[in-house]
Protein backbone atom coordinates (compact mmCIF):
# COMPACT_ATOMS: atom_id res chain seq x y z
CA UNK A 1 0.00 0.00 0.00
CA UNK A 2 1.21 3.51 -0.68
CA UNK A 3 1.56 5.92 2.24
CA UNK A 4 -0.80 8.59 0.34
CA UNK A 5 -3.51 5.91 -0.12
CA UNK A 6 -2.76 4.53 3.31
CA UNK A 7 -2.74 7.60 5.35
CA UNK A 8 -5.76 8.71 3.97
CA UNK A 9 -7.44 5.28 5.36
CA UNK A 10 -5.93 5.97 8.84
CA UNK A 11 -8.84 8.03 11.35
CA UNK A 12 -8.06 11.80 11.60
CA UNK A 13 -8.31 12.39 15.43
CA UNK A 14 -5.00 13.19 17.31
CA UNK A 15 -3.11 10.87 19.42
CA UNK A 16 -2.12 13.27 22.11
CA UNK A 17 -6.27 14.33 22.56
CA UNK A 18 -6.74 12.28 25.65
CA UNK A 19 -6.12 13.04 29.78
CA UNK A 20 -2.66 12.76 31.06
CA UNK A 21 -3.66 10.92 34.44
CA UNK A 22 -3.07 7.47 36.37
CA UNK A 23 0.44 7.36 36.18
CA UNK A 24 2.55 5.08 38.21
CA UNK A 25 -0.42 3.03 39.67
CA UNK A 26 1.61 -0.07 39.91
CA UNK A 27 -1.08 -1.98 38.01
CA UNK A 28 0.16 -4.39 35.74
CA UNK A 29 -1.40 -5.29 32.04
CA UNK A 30 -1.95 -8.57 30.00
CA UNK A 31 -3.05 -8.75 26.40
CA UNK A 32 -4.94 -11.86 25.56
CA UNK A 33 -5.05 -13.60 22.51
CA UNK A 34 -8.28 -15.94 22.72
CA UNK A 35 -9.95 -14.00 25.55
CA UNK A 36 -9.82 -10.46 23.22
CA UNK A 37 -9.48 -8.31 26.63
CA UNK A 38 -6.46 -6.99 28.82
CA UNK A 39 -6.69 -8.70 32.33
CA UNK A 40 -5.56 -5.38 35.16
CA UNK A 41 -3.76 -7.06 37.90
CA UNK A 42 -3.17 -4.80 41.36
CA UNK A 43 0.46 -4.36 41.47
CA UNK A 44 0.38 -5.19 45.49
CA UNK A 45 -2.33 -8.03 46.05
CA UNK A 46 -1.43 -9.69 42.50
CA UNK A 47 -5.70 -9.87 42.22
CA UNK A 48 -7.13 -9.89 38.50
CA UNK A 49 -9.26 -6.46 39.22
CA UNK A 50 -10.71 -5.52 36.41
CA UNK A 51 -11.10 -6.44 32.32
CA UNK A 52 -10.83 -4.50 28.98
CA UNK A 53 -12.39 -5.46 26.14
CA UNK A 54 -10.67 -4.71 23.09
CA UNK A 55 -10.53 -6.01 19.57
CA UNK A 56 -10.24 -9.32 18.66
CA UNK A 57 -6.19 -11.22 19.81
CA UNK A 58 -4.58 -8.60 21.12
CA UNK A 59 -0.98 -9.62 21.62
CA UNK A 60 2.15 -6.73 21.45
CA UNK A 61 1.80 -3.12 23.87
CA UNK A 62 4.16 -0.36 24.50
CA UNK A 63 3.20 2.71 26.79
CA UNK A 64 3.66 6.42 25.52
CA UNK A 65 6.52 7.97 27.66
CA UNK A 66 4.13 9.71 30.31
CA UNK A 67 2.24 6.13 30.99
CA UNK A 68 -1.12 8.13 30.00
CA UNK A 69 -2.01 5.67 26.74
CA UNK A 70 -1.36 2.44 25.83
CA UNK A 71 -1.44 1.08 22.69
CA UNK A 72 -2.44 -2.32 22.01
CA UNK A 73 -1.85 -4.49 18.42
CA UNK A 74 -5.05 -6.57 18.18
CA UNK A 75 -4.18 -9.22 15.23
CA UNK A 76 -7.15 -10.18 14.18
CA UNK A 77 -8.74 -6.85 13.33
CA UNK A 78 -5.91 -4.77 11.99
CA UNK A 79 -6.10 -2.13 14.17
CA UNK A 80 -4.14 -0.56 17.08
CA UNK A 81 -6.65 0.16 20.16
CA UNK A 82 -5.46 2.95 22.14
CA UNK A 83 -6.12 2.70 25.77
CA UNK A 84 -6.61 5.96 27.84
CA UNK A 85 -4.77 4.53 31.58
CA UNK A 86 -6.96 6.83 33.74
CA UNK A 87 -10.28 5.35 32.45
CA UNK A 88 -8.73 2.12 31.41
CA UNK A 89 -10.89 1.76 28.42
CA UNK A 90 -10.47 1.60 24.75
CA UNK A 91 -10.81 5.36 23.57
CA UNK A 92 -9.52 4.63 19.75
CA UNK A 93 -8.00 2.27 17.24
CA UNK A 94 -5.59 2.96 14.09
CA UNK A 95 -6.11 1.02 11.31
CA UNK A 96 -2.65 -0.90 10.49
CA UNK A 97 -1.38 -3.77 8.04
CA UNK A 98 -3.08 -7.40 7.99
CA UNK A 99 -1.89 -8.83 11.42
CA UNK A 100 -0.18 -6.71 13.61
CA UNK A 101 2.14 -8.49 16.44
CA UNK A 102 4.69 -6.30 18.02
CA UNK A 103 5.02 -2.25 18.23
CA UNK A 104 7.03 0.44 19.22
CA UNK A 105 7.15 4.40 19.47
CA UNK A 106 9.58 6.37 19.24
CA UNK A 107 11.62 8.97 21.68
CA UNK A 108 9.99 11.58 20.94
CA UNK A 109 6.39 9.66 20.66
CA UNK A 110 6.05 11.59 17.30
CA UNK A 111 6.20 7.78 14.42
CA UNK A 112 5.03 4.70 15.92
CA UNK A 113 6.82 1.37 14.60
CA UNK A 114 4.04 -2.01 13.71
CA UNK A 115 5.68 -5.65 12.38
CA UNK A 116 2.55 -6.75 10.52
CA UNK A 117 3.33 -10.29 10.74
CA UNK A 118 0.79 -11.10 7.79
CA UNK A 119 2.36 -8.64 5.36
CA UNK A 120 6.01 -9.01 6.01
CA UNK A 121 6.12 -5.38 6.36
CA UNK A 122 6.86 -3.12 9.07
CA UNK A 123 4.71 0.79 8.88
CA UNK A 124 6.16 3.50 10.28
CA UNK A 125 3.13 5.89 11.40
CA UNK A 126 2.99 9.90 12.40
CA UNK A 127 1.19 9.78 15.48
CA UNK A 128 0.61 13.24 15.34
CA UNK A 129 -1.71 12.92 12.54
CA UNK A 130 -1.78 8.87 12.08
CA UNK A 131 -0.57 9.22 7.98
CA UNK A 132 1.56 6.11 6.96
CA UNK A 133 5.24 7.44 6.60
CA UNK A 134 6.49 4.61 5.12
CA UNK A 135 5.57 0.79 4.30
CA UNK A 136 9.16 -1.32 4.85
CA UNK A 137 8.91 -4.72 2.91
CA UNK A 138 10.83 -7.56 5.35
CA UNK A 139 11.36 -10.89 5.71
CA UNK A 140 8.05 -13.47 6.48
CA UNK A 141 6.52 -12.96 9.35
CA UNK A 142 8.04 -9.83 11.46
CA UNK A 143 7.71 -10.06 14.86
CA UNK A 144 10.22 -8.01 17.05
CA UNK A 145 10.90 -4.54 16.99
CA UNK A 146 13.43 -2.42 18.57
CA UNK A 147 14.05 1.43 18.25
CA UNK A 148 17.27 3.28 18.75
CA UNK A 149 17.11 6.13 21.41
CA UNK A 150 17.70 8.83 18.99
CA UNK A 151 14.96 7.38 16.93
CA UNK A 152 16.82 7.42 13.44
CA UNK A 153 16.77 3.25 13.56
CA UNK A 154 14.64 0.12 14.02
CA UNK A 155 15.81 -3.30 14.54
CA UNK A 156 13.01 -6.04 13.07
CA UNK A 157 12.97 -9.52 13.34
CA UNK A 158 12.02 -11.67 10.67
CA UNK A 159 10.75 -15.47 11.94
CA UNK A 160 10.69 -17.36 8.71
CA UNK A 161 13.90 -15.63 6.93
CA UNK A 162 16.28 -15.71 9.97
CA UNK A 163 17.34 -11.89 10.01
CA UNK A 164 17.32 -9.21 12.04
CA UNK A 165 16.82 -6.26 9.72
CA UNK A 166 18.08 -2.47 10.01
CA UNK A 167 15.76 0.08 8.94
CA UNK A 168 16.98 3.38 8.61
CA UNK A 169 13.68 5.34 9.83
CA UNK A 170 14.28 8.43 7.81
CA UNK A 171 14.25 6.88 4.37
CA UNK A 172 12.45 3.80 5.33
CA UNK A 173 14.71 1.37 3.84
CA UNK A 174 16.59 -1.37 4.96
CA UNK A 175 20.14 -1.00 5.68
CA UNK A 176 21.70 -3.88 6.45
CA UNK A 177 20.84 -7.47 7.23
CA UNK A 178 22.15 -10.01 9.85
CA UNK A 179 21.38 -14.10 9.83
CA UNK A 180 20.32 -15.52 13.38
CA UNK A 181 18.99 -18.49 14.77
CA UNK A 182 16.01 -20.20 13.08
CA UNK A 183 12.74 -18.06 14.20
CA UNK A 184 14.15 -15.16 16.01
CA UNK A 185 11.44 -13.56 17.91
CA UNK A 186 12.37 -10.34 20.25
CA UNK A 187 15.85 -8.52 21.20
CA UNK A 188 16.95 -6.25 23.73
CA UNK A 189 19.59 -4.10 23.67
CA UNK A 190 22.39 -3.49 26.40
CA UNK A 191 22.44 -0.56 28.31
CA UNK A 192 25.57 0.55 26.04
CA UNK A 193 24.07 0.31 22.89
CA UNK A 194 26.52 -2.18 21.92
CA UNK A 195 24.60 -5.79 21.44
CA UNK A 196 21.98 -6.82 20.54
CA UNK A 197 20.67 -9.63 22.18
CA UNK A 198 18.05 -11.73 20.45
CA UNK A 199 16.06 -15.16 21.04
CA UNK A 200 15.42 -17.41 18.10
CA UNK A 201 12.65 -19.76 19.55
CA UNK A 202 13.23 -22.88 16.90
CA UNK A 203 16.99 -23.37 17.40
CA UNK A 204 16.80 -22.68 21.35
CA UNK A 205 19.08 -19.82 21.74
CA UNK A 206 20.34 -16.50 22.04
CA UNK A 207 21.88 -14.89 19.12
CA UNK A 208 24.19 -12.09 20.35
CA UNK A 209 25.06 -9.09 16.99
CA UNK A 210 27.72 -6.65 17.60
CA UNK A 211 26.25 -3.28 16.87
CA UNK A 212 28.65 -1.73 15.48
CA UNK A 213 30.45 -4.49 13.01
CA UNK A 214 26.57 -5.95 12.68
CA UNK A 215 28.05 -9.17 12.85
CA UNK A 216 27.21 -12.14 15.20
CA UNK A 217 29.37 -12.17 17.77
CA UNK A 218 27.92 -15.09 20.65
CA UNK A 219 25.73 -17.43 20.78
CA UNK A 220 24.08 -19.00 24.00
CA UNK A 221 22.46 -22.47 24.06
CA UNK A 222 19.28 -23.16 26.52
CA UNK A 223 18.62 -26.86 27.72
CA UNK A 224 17.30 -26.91 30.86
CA UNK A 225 17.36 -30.53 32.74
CA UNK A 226 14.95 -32.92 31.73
CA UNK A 227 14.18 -31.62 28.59
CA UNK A 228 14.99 -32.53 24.74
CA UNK A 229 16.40 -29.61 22.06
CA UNK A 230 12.95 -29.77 20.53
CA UNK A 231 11.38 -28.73 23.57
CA UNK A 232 13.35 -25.43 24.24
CA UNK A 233 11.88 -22.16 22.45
CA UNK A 234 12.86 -18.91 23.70
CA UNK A 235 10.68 -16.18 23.30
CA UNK A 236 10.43 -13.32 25.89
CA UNK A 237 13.11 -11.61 27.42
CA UNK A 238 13.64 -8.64 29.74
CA UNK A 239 17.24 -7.14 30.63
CA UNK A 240 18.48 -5.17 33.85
CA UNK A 241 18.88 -1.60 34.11
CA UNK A 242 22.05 -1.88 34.42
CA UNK A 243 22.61 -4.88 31.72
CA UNK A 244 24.32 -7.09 33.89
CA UNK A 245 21.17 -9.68 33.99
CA UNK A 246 18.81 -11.03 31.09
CA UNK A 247 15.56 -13.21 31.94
CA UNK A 248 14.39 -15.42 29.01
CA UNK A 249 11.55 -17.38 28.56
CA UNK A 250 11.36 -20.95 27.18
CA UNK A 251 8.31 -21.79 25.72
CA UNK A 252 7.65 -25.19 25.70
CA UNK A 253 10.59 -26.20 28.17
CA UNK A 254 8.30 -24.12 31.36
CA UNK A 255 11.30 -22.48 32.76
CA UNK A 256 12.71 -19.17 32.31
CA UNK A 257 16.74 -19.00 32.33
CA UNK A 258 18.56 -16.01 34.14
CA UNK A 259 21.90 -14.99 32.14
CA UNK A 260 24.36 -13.07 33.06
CA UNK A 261 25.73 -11.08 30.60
CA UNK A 262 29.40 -10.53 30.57
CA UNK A 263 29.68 -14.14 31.12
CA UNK A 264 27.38 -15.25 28.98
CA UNK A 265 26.61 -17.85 32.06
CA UNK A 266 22.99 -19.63 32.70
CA UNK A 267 22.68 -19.04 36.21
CA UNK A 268 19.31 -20.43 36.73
CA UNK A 269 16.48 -21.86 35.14
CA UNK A 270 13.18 -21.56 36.94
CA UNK A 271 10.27 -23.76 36.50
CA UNK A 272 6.87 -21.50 36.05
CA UNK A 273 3.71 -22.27 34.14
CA UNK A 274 3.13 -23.83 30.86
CA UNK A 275 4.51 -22.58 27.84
CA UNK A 276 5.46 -19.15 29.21
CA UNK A 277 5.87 -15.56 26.21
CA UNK A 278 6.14 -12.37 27.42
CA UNK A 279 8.22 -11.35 30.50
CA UNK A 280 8.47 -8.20 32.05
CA UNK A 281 10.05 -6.45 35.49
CA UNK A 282 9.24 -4.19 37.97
CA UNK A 283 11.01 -0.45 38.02
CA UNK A 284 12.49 -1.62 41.23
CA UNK A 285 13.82 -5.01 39.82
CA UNK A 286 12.46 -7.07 42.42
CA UNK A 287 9.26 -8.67 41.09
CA UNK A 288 9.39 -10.13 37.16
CA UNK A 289 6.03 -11.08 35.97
CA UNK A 290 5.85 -13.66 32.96
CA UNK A 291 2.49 -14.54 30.92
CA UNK A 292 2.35 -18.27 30.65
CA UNK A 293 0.26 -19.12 27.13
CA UNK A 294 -0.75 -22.55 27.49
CA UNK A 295 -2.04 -22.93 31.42
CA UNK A 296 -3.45 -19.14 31.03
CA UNK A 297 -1.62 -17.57 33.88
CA UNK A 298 1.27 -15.65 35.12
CA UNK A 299 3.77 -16.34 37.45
CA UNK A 300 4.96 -13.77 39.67
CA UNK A 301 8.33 -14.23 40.40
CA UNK A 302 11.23 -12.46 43.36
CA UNK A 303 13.85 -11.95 41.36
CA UNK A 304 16.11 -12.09 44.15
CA UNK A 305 15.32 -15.57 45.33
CA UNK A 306 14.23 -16.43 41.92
CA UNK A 307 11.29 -18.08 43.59
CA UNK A 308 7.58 -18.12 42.11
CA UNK A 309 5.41 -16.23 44.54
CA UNK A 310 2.04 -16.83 42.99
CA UNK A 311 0.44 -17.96 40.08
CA UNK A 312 -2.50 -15.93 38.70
CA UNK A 313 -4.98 -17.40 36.27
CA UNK A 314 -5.69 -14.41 33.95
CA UNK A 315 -7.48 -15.24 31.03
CA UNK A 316 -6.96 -16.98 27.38
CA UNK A 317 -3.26 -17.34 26.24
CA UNK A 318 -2.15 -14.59 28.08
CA UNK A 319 0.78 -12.80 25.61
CA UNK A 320 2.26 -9.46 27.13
CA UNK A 321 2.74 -8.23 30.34
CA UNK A 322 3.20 -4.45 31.42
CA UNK A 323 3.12 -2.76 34.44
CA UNK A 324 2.37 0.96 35.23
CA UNK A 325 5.32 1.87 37.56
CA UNK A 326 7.39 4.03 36.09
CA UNK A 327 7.52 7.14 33.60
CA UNK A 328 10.07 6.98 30.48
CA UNK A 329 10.23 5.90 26.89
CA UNK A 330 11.38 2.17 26.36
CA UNK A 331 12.94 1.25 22.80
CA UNK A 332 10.93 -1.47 22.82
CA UNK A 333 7.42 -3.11 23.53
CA UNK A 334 6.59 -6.48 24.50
C-alpha cells in the first residue's frame, strides 16, 4: 500500500487528545489472545481487578513515555486500540497492516513502529496525525521490533527468513541485514548500545550481533534438565537496568533461564507455568512477571530468590505483560 492511499485510510483524530492521568499506579497489564481483553492485575495483592475489552487477539503493547495511553496491536482486526490509563478503556484504534504483532514508538512519541506479521512489512506511522510514513517490505513474518534512542533506527525480526533487519527510519529502507537463529522472535539491547541480544525460539538460543560491526558475535544455548532440544523455544526476554542480567523465557521447556551477561553464564532456570511468552520487570527489579500461554496464567516471580510467589490465572493465552510503575520511553514493547 502507498503511504498517500494509506494515510488517507488511517482516522483523523490526534493521538495526544486524551487526559494525562493514572500514572505510576503499579497496576500491571496482560493482552490476551483468545480472551480479546487486557486482564488489570493490582500491582500489590497480585488480584485480577478488572477487564478491557478490546478487539479481537490482542498480543504486542508499549506505553507512551508519560504512561497516559497504551497502545495495544489486536491481530485479528488490523487495528491498534489505544487505551486511555486513567479510564482504562479503549478510547480509539488505528487502522494498520493485515496482522499486527509487536510495536514500538519512538523517543519523541512523534512515528510509531508495527511488524505486521501477515504482510512481512513493518509501517512506520505519524502519530501526530496517524498518515503512513512509510511501508518497509521484510522478511516473512516480522515479529520483534526495537528502536534506537535517537529514533533514526529500528531493529526487526524476521521469523521465517532468519534476520534481524536495520531500517533506517528516515528513508524507510533497509540497511543492512544479519542471519540468526532459526525463528528469532524479540531482542533487547544493552544498556551501552553495543549488542543486541536476540532469542530465536526454533533453534533454542540466544543470538548475540555486535552493533557496530553488525556481525554475530555469541551465541548462547538453553537446555534446561529434563528436557529434549525440541522442547526449548525462547521467546520473551527482559534485561536489567544496568545490563548485567537477562531473563528469558522458554516456551515449551516451562522455565525461564537467568543470564548473566558478561559471562554469557545460565545461572538459573526456573520452573513457572506452561509454555510461558512475554516477560516483564518491575522499576524496582524485584518482582518479574511472565504470561504463561498454554495454562493461562502468570507467574509472579522475586527476582532475588528467583522463587515463584504466585500464580495468577488471567485469562486466554495470556501474551504481554506491562506494568504501570514508572515514567520513560522504552525502545521497545513487548
Amino acid at each position: 500500500m502507498q503511504a498517500s492511499a494509506a494515510g488517507a485510510a488511517l482516522a483523523s483524530a490526534p493521538f495526544g487528545a486524551y487526559p494525562a492521568k493514572a500514572v505510576g499506579t503499579g497496576r500491571v497489564y496482560v493482552s490476551h489472545e483468545k480472551s480479546h481483553e487486557l486482564a488489570v492485575l493490582d500491582g500489590t495483592s497480585f488480584n485480577v481487578v478488572k477487564r478491557i475489552k478490546t478487539s479481537r487477539r490482542p498480543r504486542g503493547m508499549v506505553f507512551n513515555p508519560a504512561h497516559t495511553l497504551l497502545y495495544v496491536a489486536c491481530g485479528d482486526e488490523d487495528v491498534v486500540d489505544v487505551i486511555d490509563v486513567a479510564k482504562e478503556a479503549v478510547v480509539d484504534s488505528i487502522p494498520t497492516g493485515p496482522s499486527p504483532e509487536v510495536l514500538t514508538i519512538s523517543p519523541d512519541e512523534k512515528t510509531m513502529f508495527i511488524a505486521n506479521e501477515e504482510d512481512s512489512s513493518m509501517w512506520i506511522i505519524s502519530i501526530e496525525d496517524k498518515v503512513l510514513l512509510h511501508e518497509v517490505p521484510s522478511g516473512a513474518e516480522p515479529e520483534g521490533v526495537l528502536v534506537t534512542p535517537d529514533g533514526k533506527t529500528v531493529y526487526l525480526t524476521s521469523e521465517v527468513a532468519d534476520m534481524i533487519h536495520k531500517v533506517d527510519v528516515a528513508k524507510g529502507v533497509i540497511l543492512d541485514n544479519v542471519v540468526v537463529g532459526t525463528r528469532p522472535r524479540r531482542m533487547r539491547v544493552t544498556p551501552d548500545q553495543k549488542e543486541l541480544w536476540i532469542t530465536c525460539e526454533l533453534s533454542g538460543e540466544i543470538y548475540i550481533v555486535d552493533i557496530a560491526t553488525y556481525k554475530v558475535k555469541d551465541v548462547i544455548n538453553f537446555l534446561p534438565p529434563g528436557f529434549r532440544q525440541v522442547d526449548v523455544t525462547p521467546v520473551g526476554l527482559e534485561m536489567t537496568a544496568e545490563g548485567k542480567k537477562v531473563w528469558v523465557t522458554l516456551g515449551r521447556a516451562n522455565h525461564v533461564a537467568v543470564v548473566d551477561v558478561a559471562t554469557r553464564k545460565i545461572e538459573n532456570y526456573i520452573l513457572v507455568g506452561s509454555r510461558p511468552w512475554g516477560i516483564t520487570f518491575t522499576s524496582d527489579e524485584k518482582t518479574a512477571f511472565v504470561a504463561n500461554c498454554l495454562s493461562d496464567d502468570m507467574s509472579i516471580v522475586d527476582i532475588a530468590s528467583k522463587r515463584v510467589l504466585k500464580s495468577v490465572p488471567t485469562g486466554r493465552v495470556p501474551y504481554t505483560p506491562l506494568i504501570n510503575d514508572r515514567i520513560g520511553w522504552a525502545p521497545v514493547g513487548n
